[in-house]
Protein backbone atom coordinates (compact mmCIF):
# COMPACT_ATOMS: atom_id res chain seq x y z
CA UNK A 1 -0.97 8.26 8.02
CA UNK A 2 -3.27 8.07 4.96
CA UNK A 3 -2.34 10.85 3.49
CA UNK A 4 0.95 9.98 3.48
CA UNK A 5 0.53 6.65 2.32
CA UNK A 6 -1.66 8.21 -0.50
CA UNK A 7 0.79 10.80 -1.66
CA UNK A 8 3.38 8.07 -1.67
CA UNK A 9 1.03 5.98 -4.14
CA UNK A 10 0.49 8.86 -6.37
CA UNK A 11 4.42 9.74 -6.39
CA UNK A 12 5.20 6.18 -6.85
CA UNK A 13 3.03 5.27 -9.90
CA UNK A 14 4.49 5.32 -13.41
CA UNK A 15 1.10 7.18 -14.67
CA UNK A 16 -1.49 8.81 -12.87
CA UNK A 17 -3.59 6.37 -11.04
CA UNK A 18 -7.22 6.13 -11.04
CA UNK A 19 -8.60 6.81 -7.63
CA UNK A 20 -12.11 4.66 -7.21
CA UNK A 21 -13.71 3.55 -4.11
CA UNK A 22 -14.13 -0.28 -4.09
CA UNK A 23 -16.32 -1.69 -1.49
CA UNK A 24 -15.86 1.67 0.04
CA UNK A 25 -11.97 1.31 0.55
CA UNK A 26 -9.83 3.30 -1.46
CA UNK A 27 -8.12 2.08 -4.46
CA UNK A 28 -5.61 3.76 -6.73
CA UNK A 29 -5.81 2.10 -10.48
CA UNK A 30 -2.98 1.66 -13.20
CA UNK A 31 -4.94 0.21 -15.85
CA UNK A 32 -5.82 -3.32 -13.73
CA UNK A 33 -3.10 -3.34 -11.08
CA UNK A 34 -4.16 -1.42 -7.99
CA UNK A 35 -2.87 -0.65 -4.72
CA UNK A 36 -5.87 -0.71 -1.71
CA UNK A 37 -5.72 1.17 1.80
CA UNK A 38 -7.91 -0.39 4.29
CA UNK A 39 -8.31 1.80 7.22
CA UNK A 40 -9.08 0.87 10.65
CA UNK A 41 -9.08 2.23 14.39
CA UNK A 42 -5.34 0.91 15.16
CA UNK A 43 -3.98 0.31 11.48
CA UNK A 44 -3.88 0.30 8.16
CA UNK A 45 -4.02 -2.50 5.84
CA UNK A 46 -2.06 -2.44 2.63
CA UNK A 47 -3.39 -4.45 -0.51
CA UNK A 48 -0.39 -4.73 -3.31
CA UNK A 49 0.23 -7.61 -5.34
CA UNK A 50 4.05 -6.75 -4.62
CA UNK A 51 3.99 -6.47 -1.10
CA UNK A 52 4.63 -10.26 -0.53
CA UNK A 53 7.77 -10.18 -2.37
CA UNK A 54 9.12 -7.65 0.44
CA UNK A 55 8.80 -9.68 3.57
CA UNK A 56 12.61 -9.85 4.19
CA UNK A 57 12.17 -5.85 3.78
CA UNK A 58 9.46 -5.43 6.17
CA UNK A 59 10.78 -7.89 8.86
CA UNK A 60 9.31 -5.30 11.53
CA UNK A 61 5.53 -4.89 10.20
CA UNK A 62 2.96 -7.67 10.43
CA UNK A 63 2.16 -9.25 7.50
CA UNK A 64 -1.69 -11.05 6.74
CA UNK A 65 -2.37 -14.45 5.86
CA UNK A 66 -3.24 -13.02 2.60
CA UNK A 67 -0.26 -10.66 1.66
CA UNK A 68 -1.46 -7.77 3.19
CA UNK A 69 1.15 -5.08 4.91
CA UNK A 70 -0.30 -3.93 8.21
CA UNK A 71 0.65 -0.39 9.60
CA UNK A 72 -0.23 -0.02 13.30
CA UNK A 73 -0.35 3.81 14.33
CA UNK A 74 2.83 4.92 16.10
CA UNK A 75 4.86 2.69 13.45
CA UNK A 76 6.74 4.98 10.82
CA UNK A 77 6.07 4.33 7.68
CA UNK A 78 8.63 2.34 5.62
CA UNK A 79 8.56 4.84 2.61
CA UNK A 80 11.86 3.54 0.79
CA UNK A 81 10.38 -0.41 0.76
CA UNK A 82 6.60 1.12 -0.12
CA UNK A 83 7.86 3.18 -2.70
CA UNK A 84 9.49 0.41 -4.09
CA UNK A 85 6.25 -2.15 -3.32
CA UNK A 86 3.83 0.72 -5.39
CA UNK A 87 5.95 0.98 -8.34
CA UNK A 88 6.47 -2.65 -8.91
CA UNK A 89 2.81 -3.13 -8.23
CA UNK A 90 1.25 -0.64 -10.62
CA UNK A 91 4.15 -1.26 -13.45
């Protein structure tokens, strides 16, 4: 699933993103917008400033408290609304 959700990132972008390890998650750069994969045993979180803005989209993924998009293994992945969710962020 990361890989995936990393090529989608790096298709997605309107330049080349930065790739950079932050706090040892990570984190594709476009200038100071970035898009953060948080990886853990069930899921993956998704940090993008955008992703909030999709809820209606997303209606069958769980969403944080904080705006993050969480992908539970066994889910597809919703490339259409991500795509869309990666460009906006990293404009």
């Amino acid at each position: 699933m990361y890989h995936a959700l990393r090529t989608l990132i790096l298709d997605s972008a309107p330049a080349a993103p930065q790739e950079k390890l932050w706090a040892k998650l990570p984190s594709y750069y476009v200038g100071e917008a970035f898009v953060r994969l948080i990886p853990f045993k069930d899921h993956i979180n998704i940090e993008a400033s955008a992703a909030a803005a999709h809820r209606q989209e997303l209606a069958g993924y769980k969403m944080t408290p904080k705006g993050m998009l969480q992908i539970f293994l066994g889910q597809g992945i919703p490339g259409d609304a991500l795509r869309r969710i990666f460009e906006e962020t990293l404009h």
